[in-house]
N, C-alpha and C. Protein backbone atom coordinates (compact mmCIF):
# COMPACT_ATOMS: atom_id res chain seq x y z
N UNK A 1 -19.02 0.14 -5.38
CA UNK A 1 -18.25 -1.00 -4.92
C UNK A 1 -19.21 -2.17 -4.71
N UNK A 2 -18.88 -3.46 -5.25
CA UNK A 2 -19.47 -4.43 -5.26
C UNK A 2 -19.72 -4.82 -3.29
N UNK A 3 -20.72 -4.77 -3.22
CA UNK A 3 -20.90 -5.03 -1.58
C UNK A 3 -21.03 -6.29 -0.79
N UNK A 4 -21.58 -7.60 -2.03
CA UNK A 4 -21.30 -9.04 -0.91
C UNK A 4 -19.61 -8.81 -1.45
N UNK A 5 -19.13 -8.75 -2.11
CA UNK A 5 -17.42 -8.50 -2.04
C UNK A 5 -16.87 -8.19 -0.95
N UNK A 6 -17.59 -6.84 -0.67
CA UNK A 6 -16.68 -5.88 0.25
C UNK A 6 -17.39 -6.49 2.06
N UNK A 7 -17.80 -7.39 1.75
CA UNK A 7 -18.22 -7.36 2.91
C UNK A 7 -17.67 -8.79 3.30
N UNK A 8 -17.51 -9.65 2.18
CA UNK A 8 -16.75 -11.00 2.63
C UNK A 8 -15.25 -10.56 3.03
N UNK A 9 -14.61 -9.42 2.61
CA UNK A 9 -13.66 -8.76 2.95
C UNK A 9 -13.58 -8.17 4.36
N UNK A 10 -14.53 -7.54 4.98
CA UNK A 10 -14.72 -6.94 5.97
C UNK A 10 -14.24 -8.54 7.08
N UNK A 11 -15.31 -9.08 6.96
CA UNK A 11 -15.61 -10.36 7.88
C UNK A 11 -14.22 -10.97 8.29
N UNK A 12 -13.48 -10.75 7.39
CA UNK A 12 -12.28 -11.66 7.20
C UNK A 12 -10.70 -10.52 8.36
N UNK A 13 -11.26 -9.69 8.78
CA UNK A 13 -10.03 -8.47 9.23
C UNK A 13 -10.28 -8.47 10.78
N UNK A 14 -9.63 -9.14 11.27
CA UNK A 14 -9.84 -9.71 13.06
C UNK A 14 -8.86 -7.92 13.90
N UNK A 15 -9.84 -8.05 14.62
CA UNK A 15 -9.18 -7.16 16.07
C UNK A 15 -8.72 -7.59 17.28
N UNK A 16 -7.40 -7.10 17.58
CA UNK A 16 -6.82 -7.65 18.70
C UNK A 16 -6.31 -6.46 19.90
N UNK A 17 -6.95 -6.53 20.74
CA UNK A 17 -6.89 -5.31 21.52
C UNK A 17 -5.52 -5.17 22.47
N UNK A 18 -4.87 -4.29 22.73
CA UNK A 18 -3.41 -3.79 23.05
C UNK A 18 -2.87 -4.82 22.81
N UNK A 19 -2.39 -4.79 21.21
CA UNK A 19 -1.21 -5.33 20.68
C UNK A 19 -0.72 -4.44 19.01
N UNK A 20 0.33 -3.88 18.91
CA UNK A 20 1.32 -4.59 20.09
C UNK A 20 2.02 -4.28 21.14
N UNK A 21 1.00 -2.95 21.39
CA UNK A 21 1.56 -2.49 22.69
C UNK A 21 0.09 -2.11 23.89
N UNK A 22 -0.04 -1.92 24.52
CA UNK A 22 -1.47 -1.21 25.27
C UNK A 22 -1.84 0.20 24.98
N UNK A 23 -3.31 -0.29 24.56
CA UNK A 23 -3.66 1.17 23.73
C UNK A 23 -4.38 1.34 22.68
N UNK A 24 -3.58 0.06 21.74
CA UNK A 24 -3.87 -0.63 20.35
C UNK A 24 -4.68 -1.18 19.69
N UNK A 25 -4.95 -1.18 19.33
CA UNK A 25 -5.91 -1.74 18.41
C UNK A 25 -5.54 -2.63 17.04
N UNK A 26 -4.98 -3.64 17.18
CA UNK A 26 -4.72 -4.43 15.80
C UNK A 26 -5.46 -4.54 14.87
N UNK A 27 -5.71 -4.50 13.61
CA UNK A 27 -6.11 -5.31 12.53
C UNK A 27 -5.40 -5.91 11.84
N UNK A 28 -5.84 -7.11 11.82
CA UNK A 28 -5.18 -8.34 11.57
C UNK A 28 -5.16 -8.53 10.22
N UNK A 29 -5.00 -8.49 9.47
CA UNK A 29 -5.14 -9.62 7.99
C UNK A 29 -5.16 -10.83 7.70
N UNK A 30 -4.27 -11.45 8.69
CA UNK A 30 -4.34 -13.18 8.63
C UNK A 30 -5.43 -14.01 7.97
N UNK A 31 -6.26 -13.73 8.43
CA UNK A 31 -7.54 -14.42 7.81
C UNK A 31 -7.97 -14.33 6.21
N UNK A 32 -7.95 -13.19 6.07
CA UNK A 32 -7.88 -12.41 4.43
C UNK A 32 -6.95 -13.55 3.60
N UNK A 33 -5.61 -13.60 3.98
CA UNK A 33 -4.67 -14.34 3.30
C UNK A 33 -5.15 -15.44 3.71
N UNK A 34 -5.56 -16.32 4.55
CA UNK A 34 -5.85 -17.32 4.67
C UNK A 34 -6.78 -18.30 3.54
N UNK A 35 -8.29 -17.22 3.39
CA UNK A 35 -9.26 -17.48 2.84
C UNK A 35 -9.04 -16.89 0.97
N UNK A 36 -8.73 -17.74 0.42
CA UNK A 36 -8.58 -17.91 -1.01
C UNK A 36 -9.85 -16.76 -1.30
N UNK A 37 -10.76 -17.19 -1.36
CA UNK A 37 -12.27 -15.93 -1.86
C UNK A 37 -12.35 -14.62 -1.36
N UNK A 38 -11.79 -14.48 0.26
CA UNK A 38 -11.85 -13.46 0.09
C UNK A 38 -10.35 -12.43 -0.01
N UNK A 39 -9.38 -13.24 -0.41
CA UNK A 39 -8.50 -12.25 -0.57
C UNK A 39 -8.55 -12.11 -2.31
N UNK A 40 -8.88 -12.50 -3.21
CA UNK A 40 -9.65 -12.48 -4.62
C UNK A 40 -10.49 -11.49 -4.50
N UNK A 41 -11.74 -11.79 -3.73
CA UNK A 41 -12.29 -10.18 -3.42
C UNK A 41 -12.04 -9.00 -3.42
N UNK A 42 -10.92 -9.33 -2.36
CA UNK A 42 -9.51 -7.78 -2.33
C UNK A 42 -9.34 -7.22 -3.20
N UNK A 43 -8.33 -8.18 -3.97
CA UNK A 43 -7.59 -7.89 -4.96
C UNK A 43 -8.85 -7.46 -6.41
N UNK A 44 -9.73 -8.05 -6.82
CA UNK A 44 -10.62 -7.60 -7.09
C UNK A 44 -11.74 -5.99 -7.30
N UNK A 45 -11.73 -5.60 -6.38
CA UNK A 45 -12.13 -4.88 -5.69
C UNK A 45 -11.22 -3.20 -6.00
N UNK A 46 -9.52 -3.78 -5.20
CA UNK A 46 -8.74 -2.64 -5.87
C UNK A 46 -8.53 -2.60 -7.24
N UNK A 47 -8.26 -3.94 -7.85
CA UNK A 47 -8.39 -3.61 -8.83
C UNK A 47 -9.60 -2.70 -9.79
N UNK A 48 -10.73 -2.97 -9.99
CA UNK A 48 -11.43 -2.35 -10.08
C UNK A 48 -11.95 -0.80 -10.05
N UNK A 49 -11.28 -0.56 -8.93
CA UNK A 49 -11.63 1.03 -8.57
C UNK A 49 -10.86 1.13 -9.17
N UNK A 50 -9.05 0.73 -9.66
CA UNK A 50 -8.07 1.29 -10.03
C UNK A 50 -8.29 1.32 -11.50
N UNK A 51 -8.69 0.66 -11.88
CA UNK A 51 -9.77 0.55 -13.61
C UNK A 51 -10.96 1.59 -13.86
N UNK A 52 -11.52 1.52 -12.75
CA UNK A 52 -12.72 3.10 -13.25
C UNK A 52 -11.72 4.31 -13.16
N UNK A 53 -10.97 4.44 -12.02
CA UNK A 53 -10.41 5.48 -11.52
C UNK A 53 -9.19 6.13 -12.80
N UNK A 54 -8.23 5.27 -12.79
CA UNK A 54 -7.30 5.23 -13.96
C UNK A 54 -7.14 4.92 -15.32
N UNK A 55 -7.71 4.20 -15.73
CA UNK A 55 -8.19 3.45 -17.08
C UNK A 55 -6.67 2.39 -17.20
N UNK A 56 -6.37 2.75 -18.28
CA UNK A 56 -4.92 2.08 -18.66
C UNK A 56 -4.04 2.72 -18.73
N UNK A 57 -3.75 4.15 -17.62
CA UNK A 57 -3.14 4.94 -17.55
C UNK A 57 -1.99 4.56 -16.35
N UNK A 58 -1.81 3.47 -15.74
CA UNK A 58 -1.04 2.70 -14.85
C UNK A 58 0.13 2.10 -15.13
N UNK A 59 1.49 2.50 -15.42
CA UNK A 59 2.42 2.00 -16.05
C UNK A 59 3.00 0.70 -14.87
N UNK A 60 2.95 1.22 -13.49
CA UNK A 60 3.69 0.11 -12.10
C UNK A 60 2.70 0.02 -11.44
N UNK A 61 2.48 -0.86 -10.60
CA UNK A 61 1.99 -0.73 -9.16
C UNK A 61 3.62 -1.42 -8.17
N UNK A 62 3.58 -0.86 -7.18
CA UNK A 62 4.59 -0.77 -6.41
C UNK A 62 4.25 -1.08 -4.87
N UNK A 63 4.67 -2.13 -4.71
CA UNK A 63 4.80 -2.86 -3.09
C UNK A 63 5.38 -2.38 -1.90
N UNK A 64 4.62 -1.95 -0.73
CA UNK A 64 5.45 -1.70 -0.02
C UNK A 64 6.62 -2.62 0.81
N UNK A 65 7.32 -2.79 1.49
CA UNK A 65 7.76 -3.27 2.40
C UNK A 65 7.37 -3.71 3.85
N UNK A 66 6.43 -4.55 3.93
CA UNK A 66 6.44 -6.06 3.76
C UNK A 66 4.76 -6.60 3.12
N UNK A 67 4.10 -5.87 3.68
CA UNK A 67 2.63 -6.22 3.59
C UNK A 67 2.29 -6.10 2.41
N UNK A 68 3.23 -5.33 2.08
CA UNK A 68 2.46 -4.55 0.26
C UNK A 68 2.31 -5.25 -0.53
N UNK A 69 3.67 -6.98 -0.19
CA UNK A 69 4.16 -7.25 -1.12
C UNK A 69 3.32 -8.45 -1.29
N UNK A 70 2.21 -8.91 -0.03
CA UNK A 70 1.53 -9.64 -0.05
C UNK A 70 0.04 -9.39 -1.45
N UNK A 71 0.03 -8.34 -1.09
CA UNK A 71 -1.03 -7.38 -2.29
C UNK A 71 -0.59 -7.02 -3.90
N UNK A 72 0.92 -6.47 -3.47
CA UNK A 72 1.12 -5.49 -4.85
C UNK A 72 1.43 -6.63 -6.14
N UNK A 73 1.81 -7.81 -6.04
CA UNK A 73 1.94 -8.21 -7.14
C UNK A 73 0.58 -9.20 -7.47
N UNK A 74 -0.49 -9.83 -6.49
CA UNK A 74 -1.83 -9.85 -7.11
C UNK A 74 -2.01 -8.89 -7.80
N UNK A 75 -1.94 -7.58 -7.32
CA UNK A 75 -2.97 -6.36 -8.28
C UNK A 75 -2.49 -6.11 -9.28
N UNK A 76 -1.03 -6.06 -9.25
CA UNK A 76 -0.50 -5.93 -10.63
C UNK A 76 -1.02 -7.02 -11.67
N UNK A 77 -0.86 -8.22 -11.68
CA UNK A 77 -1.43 -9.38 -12.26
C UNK A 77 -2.38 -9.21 -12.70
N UNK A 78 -3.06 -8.73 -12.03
CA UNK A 78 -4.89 -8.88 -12.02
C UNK A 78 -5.47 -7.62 -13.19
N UNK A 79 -3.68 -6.39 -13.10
CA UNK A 79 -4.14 -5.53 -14.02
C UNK A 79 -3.36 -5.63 -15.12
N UNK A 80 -3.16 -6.35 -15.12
CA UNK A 80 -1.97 -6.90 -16.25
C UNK A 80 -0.43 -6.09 -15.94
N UNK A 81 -0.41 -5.82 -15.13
CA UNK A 81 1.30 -4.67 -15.21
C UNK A 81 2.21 -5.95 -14.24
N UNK A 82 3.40 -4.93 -14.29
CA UNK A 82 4.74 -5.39 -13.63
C UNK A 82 4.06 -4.37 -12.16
N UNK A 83 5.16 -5.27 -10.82
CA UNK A 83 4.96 -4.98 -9.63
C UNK A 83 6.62 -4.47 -9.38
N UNK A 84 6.70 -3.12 -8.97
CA UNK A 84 8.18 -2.78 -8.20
C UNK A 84 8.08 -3.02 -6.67
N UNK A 85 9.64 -3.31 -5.97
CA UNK A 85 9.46 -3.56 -4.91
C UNK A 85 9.83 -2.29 -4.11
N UNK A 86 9.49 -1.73 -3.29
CA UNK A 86 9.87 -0.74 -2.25
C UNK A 86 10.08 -1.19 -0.79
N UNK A 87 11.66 -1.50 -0.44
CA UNK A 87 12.43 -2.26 0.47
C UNK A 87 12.49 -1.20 2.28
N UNK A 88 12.39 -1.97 2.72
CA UNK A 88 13.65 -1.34 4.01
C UNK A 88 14.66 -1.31 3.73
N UNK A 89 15.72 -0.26 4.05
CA UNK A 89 17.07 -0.14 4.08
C UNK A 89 17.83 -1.65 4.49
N UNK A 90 18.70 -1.51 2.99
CA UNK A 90 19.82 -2.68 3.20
C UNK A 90 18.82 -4.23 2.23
N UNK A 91 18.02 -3.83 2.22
CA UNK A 91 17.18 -5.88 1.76
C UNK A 91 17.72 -5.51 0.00
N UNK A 92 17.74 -4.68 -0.42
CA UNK A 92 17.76 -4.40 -2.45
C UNK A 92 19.23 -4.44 -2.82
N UNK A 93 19.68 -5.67 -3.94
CA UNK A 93 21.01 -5.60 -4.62
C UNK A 93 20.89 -4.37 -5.30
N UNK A 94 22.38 -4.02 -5.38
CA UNK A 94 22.71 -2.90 -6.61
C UNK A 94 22.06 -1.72 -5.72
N UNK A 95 22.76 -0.59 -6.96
CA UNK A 95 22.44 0.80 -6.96
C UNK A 95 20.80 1.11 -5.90
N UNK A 96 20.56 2.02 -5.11
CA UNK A 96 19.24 2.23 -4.79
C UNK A 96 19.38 3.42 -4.29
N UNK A 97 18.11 4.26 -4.31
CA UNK A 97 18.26 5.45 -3.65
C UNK A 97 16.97 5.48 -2.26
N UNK A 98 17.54 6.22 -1.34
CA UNK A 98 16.47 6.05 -0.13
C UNK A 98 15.88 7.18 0.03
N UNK A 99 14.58 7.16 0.70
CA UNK A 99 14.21 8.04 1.77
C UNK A 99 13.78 7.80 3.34
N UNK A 100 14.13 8.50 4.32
CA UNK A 100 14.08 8.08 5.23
C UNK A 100 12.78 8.96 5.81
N UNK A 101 11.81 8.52 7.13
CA UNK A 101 10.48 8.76 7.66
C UNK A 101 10.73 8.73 9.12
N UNK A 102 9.71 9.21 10.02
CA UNK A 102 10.24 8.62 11.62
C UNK A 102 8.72 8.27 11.89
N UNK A 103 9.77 7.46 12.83
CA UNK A 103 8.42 6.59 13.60
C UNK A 103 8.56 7.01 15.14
N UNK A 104 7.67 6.18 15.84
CA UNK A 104 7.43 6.90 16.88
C UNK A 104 9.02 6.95 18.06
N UNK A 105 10.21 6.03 17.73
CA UNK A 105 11.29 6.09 18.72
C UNK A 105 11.89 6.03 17.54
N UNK A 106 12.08 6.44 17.11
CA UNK A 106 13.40 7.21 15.48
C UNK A 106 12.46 7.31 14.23
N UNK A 107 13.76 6.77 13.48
CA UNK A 107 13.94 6.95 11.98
C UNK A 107 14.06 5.15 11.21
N UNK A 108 13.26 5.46 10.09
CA UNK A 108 13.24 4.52 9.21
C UNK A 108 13.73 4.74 8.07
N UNK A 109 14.18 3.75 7.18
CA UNK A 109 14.53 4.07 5.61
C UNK A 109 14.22 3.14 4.83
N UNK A 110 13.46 3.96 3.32
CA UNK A 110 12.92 3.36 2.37
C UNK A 110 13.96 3.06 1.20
N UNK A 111 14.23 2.18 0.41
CA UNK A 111 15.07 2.59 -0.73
C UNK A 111 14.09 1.73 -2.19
N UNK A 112 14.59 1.55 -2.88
CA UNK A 112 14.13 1.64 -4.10
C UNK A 112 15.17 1.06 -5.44
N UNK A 113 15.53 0.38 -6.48
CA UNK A 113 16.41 0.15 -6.86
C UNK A 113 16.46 1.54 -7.60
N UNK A 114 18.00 2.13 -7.68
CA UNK A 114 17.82 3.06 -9.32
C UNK A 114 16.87 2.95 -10.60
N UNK A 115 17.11 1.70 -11.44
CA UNK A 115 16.89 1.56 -12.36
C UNK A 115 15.25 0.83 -12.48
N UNK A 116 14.41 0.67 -11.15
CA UNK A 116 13.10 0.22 -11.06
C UNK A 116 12.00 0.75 -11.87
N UNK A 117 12.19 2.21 -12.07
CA UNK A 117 11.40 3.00 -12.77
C UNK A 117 12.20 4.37 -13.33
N UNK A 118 11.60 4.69 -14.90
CA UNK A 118 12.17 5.62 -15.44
C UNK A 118 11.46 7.22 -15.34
N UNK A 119 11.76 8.18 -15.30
CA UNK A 119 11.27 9.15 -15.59
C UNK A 119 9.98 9.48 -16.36
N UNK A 120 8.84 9.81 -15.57
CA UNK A 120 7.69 10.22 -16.11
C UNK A 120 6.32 8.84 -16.35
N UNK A 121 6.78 7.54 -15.80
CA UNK A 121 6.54 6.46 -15.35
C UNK A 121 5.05 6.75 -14.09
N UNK A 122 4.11 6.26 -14.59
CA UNK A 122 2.66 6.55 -13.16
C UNK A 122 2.67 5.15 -12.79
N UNK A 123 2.75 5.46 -11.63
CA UNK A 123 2.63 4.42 -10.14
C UNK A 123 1.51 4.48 -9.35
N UNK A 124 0.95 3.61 -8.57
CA UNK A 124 -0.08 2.83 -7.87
C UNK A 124 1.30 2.37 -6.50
N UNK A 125 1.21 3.30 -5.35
CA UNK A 125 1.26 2.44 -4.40
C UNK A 125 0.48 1.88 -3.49
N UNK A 126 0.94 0.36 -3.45
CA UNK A 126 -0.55 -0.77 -2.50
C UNK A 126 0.79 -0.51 -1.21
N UNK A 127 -0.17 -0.93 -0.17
CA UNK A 127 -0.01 -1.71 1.29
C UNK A 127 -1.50 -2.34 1.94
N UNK A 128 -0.90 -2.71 2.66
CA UNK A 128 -1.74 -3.35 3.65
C UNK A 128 -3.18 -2.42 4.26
N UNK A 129 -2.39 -1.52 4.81
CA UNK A 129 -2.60 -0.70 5.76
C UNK A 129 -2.32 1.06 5.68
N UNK A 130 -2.89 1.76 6.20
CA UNK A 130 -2.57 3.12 6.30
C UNK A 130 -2.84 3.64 7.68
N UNK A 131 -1.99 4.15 8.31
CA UNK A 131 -1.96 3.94 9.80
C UNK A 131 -1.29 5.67 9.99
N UNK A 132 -0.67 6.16 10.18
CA UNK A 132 -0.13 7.42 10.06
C UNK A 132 0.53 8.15 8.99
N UNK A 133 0.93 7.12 8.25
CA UNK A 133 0.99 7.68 6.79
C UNK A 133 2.78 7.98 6.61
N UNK A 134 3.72 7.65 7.69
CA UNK A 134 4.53 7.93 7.69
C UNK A 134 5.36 7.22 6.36
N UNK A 135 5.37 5.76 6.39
CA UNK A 135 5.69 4.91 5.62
C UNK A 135 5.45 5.32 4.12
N UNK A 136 3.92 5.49 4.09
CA UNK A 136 3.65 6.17 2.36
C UNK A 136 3.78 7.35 2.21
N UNK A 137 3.96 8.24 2.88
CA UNK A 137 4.69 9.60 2.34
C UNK A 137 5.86 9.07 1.63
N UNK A 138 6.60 9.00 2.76
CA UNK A 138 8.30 8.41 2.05
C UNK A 138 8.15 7.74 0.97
N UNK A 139 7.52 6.36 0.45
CA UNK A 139 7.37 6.01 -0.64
C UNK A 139 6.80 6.80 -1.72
N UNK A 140 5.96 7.87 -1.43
CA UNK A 140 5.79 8.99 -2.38
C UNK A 140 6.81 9.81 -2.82
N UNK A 141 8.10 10.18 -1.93
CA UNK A 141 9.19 11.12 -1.85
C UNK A 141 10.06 10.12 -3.12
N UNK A 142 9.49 8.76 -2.47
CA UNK A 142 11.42 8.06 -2.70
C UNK A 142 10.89 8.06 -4.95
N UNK A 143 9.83 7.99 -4.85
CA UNK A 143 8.90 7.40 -6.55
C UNK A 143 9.51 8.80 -7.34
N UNK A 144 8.95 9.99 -6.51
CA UNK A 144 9.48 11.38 -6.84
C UNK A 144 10.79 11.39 -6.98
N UNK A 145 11.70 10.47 -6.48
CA UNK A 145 12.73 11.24 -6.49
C UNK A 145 13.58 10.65 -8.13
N UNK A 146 12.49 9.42 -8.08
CA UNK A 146 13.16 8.95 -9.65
C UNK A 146 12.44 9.49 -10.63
N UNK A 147 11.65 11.06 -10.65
CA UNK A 147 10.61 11.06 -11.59
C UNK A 147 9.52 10.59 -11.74
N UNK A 148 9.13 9.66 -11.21
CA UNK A 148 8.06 8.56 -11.60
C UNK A 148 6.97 9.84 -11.15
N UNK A 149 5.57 9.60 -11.67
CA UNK A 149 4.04 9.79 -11.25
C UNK A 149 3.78 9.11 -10.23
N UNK A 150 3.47 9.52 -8.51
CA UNK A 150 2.46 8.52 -7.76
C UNK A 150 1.04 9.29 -8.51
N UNK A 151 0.08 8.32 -8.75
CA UNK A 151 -1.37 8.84 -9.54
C UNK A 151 -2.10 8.59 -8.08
N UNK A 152 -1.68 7.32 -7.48
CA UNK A 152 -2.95 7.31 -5.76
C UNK A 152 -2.06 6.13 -5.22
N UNK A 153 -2.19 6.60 -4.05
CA UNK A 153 -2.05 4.87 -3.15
C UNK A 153 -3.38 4.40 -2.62
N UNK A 154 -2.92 3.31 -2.13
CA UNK A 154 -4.18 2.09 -1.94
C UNK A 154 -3.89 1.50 -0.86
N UNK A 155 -4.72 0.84 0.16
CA UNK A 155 -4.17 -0.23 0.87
C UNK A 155 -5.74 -0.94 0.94
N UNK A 156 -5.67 -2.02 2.08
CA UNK A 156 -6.70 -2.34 2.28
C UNK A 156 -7.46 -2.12 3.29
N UNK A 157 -6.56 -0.98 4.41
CA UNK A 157 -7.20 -0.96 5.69
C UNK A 157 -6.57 0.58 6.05
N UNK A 158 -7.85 1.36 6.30
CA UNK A 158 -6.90 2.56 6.62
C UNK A 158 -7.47 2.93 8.83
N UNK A 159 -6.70 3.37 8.93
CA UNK A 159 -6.83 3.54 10.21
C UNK A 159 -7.24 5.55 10.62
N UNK A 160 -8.21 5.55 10.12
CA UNK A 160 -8.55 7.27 10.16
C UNK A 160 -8.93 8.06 11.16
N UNK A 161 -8.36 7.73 12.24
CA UNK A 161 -8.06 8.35 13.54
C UNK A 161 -6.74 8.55 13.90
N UNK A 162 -5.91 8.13 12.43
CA UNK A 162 -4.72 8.44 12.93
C UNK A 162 -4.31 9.35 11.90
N UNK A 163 -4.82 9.94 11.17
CA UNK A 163 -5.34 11.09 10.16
C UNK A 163 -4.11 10.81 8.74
N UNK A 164 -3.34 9.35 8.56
CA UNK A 164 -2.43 9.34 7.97
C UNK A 164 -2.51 10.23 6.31
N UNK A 165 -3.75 10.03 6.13
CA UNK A 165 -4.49 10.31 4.46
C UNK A 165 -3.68 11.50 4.45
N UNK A 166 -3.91 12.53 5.90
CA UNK A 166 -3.23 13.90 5.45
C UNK A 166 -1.91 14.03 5.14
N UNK A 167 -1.10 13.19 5.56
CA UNK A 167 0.53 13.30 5.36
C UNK A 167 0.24 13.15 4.20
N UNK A 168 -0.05 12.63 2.93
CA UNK A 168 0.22 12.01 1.64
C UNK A 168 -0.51 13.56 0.76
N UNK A 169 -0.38 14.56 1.43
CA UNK A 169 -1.14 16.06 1.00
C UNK A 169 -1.72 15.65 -0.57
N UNK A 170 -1.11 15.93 -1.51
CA UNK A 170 -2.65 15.85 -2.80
C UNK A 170 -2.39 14.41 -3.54
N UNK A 171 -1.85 13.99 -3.22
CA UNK A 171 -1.77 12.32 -3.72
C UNK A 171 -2.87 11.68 -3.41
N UNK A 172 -4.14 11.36 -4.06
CA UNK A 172 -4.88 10.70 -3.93
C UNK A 172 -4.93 9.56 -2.84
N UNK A 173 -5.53 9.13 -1.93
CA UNK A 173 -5.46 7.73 -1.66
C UNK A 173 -6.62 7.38 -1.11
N UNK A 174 -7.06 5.87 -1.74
CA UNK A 174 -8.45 5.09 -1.62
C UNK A 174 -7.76 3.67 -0.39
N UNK A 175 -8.63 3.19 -0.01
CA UNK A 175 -8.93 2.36 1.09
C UNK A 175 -10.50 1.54 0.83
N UNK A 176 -10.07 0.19 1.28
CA UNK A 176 -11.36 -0.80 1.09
C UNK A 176 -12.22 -0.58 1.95
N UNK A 177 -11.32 -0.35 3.27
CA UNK A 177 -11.98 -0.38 4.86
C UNK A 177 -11.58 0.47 5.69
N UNK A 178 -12.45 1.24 6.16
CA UNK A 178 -11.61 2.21 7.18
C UNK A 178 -12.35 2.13 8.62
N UNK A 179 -11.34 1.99 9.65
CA UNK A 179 -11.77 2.01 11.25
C UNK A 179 -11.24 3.53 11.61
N UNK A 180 -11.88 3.18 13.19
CA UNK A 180 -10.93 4.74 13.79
C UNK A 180 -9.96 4.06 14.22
């Protein structure tokens, strides 16, 4: 990994202590998006690994819901592909199929349009973040459930004290930056 890259990247990811609750530990992104160079870096960067790692074996990369979407269609761009969107329940016209995850006081739901991806289709899911992993499991379930290949997910910040990597069991997943 290119390292003044990864490190104009680093510089750019602010901590905000009990928010948003006491306890917490934020990482911020704001700044990242702010600064033109180093969110190029980013995007850069994943791209890249996703080029040694995959070759041109990447048919989607796929956005999560909300952060992803800040990422997933740079990287797509950057690798020449189309970006799918992966919604919260209720935001997607037409046909969609869901999966639902829990969080710490319920349940969440992912959906997906039907017709977003076809059978036997390899996917790249980006986010932001990887934090317990609840969110990208489900987006692994919901890709599965249309057939598609997840090949790895990605984000830019993983949080590995909260052991999310393990929910996503043999699905690959890489990270730019990881805290506890």
């Amino acid at each position: 990994m290119a390292e003044p890259e990864l490190q104009l990247v680093a510089r750019c990811i602010r901590s905000f202590p009990d928010f948003p609750i006491p306890g917490v530990l934020f990482r911020d992104i704001s700044p990242l998006l702010k600064d033109p160079d180093s969110f190029r870096a980013a995007i850069r960067l994943l791209a890249s690994h996703l080029k040694t790692t995959h070759g041109g074996k990447i048919d989607y990369i796929a956005g999560l819901d909300s952060r992803g979407f800040l990422f997933g269609p740079s990287l797509a761009q950057e690798l020449g592909l189309g970006c799918v969107l992966i919604r919260k329940r209720g935001k997607l016209p037409g046909p969609t199929i869901s999966a639902s995850y829990a969080l710490e006081y319920g349940k969440a739901e992912l959906e997906i349009q039907k017709d977003a991806l076809e059978p036997g289709q390899k996917v790249v899911i980006v986010d932001d973040l990887l934090a317990t992993g609840g969110t990208m499991c489900a987006a692994c379930q919901l890709l599965g459930h249309l057939g598609a290949e997840v090949l790895e997910c990605v984000t830019l910040v993983e949080l590995t004290s909260l052991k999310g990597r393990a929910k996503l069991g043999s699905v690959p997943f890489f990270s730019l930056l990881q805290y506890e």
